[in-house]
N, C-alpha and C. Protein backbone atom coordinates (compact mmCIF):
# COMPACT_ATOMS: atom_id res chain seq x y z
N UNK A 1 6.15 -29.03 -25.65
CA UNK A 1 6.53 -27.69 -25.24
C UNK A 1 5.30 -26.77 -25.35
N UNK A 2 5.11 -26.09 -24.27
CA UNK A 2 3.81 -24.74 -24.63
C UNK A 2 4.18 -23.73 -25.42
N UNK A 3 3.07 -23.63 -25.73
CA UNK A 3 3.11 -22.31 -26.76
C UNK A 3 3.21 -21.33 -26.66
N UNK A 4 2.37 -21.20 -25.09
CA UNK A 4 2.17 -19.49 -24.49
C UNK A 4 3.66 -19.54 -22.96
N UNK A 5 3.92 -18.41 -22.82
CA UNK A 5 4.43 -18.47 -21.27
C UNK A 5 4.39 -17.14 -21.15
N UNK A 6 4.12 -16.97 -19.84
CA UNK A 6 4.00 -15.72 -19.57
C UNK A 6 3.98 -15.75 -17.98
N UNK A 7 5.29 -15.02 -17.23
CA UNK A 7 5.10 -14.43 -15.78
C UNK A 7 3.97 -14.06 -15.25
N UNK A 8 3.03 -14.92 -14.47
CA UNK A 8 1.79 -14.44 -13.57
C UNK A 8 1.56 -13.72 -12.49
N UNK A 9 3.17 -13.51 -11.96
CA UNK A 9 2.93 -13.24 -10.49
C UNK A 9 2.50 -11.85 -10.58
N UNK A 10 1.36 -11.12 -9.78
CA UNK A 10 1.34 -10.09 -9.70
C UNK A 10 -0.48 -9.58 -10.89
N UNK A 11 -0.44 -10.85 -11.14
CA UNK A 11 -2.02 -10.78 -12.16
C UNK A 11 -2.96 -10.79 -11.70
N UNK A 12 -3.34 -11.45 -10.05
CA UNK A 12 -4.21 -11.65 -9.19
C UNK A 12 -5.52 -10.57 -9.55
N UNK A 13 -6.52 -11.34 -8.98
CA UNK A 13 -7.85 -9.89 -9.04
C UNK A 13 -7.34 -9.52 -7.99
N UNK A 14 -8.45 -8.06 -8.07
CA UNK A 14 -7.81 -7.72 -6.65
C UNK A 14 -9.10 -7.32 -6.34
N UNK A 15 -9.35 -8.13 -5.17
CA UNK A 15 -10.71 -8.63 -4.49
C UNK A 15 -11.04 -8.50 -3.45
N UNK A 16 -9.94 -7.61 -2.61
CA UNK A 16 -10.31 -7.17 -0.96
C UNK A 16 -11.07 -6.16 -1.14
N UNK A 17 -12.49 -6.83 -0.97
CA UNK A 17 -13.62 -5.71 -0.49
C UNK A 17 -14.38 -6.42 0.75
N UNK A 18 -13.91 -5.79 1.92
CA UNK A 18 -14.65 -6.29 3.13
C UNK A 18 -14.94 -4.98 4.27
N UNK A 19 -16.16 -5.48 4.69
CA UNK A 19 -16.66 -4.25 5.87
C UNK A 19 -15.36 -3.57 6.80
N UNK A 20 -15.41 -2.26 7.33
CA UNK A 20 -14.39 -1.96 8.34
C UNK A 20 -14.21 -3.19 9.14
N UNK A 21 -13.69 -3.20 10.35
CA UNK A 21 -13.65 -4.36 11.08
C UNK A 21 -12.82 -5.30 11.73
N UNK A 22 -12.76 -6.40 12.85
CA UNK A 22 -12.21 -7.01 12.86
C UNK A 22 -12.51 -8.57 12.06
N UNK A 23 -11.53 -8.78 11.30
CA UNK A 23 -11.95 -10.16 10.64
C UNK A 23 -10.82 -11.20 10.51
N UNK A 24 -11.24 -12.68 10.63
CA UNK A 24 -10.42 -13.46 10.83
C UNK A 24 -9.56 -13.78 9.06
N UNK A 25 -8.28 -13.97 9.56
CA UNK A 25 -7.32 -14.43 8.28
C UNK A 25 -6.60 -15.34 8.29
N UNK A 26 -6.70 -16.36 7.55
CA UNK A 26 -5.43 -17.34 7.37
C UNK A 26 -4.02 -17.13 6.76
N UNK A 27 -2.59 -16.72 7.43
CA UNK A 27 -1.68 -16.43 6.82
C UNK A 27 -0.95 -17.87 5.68
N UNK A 28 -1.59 -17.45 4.73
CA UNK A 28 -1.37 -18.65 3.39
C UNK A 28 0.37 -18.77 3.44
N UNK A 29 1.43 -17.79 3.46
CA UNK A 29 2.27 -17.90 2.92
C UNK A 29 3.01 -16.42 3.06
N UNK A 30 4.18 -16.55 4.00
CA UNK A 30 4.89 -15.64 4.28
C UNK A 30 6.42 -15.37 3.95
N UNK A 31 6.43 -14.45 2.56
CA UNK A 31 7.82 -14.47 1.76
C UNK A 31 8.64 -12.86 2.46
N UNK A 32 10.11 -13.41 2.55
CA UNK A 32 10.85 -12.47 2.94
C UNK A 32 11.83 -11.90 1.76
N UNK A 33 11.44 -10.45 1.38
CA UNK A 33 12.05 -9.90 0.33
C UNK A 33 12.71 -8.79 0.70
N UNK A 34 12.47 -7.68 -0.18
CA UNK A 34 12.93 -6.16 -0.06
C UNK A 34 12.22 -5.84 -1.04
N UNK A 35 11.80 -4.31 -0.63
CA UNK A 35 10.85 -3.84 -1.48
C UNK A 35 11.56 -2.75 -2.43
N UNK A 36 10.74 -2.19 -3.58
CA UNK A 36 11.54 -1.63 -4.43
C UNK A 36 12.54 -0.32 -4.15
N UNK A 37 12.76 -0.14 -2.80
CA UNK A 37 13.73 1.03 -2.30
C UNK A 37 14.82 0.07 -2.23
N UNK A 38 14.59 -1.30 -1.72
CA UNK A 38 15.89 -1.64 -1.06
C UNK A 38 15.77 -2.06 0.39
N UNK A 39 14.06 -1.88 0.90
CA UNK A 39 14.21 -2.23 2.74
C UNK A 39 14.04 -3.31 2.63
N UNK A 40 13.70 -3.88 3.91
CA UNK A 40 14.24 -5.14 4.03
C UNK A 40 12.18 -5.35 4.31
N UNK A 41 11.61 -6.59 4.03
CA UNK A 41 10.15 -6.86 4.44
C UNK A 41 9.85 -8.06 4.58
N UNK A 42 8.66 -8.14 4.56
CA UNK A 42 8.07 -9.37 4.50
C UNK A 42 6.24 -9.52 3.74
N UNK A 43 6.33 -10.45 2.81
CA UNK A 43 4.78 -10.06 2.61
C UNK A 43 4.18 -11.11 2.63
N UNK A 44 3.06 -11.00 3.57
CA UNK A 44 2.02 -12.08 3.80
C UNK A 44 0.72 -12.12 2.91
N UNK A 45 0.42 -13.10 2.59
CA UNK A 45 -0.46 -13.65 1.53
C UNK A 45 -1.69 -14.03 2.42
N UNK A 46 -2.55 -13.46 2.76
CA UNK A 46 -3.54 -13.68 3.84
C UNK A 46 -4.62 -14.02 3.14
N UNK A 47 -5.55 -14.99 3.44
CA UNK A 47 -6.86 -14.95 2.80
C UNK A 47 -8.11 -15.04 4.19
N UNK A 48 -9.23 -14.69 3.93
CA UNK A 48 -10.56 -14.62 4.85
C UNK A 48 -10.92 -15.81 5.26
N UNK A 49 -11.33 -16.16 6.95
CA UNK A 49 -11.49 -17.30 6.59
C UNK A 49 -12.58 -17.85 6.72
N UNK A 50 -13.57 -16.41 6.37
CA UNK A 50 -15.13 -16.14 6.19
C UNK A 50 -15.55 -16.68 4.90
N UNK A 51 -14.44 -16.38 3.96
CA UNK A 51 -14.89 -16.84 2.29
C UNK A 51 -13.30 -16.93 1.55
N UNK A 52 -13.01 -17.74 1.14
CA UNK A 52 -11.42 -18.01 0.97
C UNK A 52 -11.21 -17.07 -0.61
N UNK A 53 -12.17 -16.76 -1.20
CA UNK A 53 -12.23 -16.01 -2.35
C UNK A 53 -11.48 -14.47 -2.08
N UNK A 54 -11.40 -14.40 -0.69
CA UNK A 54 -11.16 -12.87 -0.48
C UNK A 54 -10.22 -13.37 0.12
N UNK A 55 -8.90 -12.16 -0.64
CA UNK A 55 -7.30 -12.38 -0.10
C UNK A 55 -6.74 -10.89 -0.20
N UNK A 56 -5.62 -10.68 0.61
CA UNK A 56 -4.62 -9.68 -0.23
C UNK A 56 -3.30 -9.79 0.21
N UNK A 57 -2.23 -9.24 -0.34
CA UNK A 57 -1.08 -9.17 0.00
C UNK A 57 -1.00 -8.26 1.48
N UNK A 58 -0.09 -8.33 2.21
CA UNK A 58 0.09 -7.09 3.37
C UNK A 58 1.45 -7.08 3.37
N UNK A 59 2.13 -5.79 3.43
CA UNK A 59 3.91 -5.46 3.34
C UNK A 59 3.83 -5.30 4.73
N UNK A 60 4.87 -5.96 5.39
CA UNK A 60 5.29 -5.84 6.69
C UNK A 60 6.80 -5.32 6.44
N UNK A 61 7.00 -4.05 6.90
CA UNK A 61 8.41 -3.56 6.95
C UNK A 61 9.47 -4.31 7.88
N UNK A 62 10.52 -4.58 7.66
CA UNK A 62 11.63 -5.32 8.94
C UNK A 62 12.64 -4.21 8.83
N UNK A 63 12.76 -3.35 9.17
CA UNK A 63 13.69 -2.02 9.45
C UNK A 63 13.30 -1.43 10.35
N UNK A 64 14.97 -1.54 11.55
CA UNK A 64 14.64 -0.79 12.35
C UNK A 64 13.91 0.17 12.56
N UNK A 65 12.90 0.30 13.77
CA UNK A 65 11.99 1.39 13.90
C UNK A 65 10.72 1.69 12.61
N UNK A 66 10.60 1.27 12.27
CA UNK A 66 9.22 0.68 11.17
C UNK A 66 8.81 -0.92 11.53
N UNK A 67 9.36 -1.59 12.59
CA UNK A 67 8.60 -2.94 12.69
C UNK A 67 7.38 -2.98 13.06
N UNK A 68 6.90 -2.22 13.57
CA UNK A 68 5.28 -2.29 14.61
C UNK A 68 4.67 -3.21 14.13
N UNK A 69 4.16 -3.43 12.60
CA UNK A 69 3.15 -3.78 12.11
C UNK A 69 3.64 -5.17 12.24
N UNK A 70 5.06 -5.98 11.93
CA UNK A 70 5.62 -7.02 12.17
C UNK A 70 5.35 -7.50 13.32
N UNK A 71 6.14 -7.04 14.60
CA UNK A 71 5.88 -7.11 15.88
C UNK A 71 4.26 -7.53 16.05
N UNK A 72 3.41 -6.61 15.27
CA UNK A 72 1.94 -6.66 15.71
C UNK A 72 1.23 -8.72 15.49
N UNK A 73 1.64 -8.70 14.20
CA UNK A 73 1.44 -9.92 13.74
C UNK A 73 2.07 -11.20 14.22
N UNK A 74 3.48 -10.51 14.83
CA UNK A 74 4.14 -11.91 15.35
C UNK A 74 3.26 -12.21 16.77
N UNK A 75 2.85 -11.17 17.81
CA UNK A 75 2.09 -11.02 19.03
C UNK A 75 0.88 -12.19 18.34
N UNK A 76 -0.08 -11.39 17.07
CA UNK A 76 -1.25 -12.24 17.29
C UNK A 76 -0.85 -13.86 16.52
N UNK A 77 0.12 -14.20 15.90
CA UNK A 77 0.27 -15.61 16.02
C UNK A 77 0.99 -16.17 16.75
N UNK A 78 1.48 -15.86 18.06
CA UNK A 78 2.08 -16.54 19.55
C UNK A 78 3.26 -16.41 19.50
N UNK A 79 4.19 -15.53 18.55
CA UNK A 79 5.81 -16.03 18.88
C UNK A 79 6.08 -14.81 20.22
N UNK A 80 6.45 -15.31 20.84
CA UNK A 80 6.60 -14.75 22.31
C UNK A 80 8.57 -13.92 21.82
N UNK A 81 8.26 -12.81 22.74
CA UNK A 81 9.63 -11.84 22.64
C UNK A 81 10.93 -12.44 23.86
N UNK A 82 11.64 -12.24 23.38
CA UNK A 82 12.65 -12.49 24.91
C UNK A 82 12.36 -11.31 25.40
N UNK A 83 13.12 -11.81 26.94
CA UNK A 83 13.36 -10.64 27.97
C UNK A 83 14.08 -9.40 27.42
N UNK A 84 14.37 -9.76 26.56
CA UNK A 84 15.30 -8.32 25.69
C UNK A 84 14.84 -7.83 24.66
N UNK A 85 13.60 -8.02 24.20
CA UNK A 85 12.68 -7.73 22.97
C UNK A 85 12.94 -8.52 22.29
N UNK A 86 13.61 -8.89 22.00
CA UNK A 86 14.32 -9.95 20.14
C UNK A 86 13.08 -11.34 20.03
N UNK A 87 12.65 -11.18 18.67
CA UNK A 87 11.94 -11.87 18.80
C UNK A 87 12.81 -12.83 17.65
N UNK A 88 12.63 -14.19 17.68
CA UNK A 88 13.68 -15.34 16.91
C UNK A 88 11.87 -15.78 16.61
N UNK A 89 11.58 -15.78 15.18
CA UNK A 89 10.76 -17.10 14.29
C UNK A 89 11.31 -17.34 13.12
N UNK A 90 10.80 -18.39 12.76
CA UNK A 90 11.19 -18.61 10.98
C UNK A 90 9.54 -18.51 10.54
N UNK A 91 9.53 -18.53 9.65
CA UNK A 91 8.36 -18.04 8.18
C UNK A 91 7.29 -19.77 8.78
N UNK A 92 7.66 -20.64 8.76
CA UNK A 92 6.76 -21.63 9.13
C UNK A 92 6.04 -21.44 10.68
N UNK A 93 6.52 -20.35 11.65
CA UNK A 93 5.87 -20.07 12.72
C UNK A 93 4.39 -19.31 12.47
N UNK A 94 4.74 -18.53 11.33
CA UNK A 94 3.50 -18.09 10.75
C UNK A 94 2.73 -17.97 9.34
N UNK A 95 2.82 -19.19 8.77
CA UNK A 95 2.32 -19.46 7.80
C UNK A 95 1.43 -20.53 8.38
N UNK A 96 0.09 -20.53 8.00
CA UNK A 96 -0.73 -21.77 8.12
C UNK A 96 -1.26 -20.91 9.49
N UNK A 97 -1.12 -20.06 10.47
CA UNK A 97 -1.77 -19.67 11.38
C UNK A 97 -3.15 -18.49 10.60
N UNK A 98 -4.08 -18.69 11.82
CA UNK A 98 -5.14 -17.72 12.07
C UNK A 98 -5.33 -17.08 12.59
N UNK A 99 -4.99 -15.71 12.11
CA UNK A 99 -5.24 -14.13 13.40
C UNK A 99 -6.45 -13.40 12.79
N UNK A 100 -6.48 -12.64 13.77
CA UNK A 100 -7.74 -11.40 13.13
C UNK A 100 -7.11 -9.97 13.15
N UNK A 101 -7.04 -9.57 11.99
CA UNK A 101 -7.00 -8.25 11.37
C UNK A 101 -8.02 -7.07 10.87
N UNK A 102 -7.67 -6.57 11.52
CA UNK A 102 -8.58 -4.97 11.08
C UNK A 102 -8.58 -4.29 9.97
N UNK A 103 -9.77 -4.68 9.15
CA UNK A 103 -10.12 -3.90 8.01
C UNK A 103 -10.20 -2.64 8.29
N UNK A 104 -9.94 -1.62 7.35
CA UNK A 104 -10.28 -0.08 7.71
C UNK A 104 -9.95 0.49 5.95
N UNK A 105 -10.94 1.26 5.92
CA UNK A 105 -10.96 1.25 4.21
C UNK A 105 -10.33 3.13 4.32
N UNK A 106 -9.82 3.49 3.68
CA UNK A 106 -8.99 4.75 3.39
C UNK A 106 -8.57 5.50 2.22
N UNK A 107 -8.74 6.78 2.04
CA UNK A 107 -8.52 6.83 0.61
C UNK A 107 -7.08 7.21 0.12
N UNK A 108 -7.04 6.47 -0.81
CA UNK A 108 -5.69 6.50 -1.50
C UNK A 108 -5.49 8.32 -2.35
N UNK A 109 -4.37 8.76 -2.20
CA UNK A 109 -4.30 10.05 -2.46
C UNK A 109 -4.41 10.16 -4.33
N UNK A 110 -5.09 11.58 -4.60
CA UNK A 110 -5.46 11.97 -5.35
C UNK A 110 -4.11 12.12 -6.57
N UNK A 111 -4.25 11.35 -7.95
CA UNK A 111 -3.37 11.71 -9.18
C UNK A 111 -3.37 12.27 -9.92
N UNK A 112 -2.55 12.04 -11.05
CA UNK A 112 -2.85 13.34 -12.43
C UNK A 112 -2.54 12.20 -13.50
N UNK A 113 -3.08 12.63 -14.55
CA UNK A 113 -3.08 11.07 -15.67
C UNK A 113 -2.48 11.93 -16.70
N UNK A 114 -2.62 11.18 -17.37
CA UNK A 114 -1.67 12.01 -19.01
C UNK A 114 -2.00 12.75 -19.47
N UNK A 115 -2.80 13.23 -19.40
CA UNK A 115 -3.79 14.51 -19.69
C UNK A 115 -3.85 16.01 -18.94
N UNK A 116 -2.90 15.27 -17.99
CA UNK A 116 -2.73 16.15 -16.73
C UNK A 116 -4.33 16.69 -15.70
N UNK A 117 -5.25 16.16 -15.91
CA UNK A 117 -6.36 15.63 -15.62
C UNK A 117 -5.74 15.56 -13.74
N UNK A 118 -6.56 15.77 -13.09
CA UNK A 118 -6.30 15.13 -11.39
C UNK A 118 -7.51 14.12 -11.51
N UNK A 119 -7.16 12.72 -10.96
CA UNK A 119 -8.27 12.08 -10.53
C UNK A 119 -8.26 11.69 -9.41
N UNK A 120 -9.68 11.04 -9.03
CA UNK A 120 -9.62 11.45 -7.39
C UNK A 120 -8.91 9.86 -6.89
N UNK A 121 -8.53 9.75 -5.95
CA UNK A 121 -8.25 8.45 -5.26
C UNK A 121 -9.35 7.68 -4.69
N UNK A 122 -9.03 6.11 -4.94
CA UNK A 122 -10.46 5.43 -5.01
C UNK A 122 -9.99 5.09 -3.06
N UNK A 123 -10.97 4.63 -2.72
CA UNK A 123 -11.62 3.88 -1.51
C UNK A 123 -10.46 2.64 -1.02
N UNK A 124 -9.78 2.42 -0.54
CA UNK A 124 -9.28 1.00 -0.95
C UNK A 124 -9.48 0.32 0.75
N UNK A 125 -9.74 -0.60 0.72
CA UNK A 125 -9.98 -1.50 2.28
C UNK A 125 -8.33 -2.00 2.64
N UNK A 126 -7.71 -2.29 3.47
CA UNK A 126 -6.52 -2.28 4.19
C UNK A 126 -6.76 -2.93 5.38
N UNK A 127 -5.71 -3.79 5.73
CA UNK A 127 -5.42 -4.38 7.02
C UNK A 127 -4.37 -3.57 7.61
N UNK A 128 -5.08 -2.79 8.94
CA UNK A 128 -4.27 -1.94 9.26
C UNK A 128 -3.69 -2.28 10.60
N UNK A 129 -3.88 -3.78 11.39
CA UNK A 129 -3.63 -3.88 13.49
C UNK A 129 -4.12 -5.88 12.99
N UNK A 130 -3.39 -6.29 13.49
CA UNK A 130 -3.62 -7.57 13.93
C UNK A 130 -3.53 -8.12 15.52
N UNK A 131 -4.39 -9.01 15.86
CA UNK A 131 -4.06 -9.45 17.16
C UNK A 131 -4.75 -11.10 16.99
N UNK A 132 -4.70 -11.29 18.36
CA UNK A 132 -4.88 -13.00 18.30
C UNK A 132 -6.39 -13.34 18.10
N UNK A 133 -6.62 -14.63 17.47
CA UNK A 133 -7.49 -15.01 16.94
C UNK A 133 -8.40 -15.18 18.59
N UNK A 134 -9.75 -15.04 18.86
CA UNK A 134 -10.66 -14.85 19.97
C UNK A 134 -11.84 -15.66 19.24
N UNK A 135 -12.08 -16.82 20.45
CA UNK A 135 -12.90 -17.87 19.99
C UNK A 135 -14.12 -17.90 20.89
């Protein structure tokens, strides 16, 4: 029996530092949850496939009228829409694929700490548009 246990998920470094840009990603692993309101999502586990050291999570909303960013990603890994928009994949249509996503670094808004102190919001890099991988 071990000695230690302890829940990891969520311990990751957090290591997305990459130029603005378009850059290629491998979707590692695409889990369908709800996020802490209650919507309905999806979050993809993407890593670079410039240097596999560099990864991050991306929240894809699935609620009506907030899909874009979904939609965007299903376009750049090939699942094609019906004639009626509806798009039908399961999670293995896009896991293990390679798209390219747009870095764009942005600043995260300004807080107040316990001190009541404001500090400023850091820099953070973001995948903000995906489309199909271009060879």
């Amino acid at each position: 029996m071990a000695k230690y246990s302890y829940d990891m998920k969520g311990e990751d470094k957090n290591n997305f530092e990459m130029p603005d840009g378009w850059h290629d990603f491998e979707i590692v692993k695409l889990e369908d949850t709800k996020s802490s309101k209650g919507n309905n999502m999806f979050i993809a586990k993407v890593v670079s496939t410039e240097d596999y050291g560099i990864g991050t999570d991306v929240y894809l909303v699935s609620e009506k009228g907030k899909r874009w960013f979904l939609k965007s990603l299903l376009k750049a890994c090939g699942c094609p829409a019906s004639e009626d928009g509806v798009y039908d994949f399961d999670l293995e249509d896009i896991e293990g694929k390679t798209v390219q996503g747009l870095v764009e670094h942005k600043k995260e808004d300004d807080w107040t700490d316990r001190k009541g102190d404001t500090q400023p919001g850091k820099l953070r890099a973001r995948i903000t548009d995906w489309k199909k991988l271009t060879v």
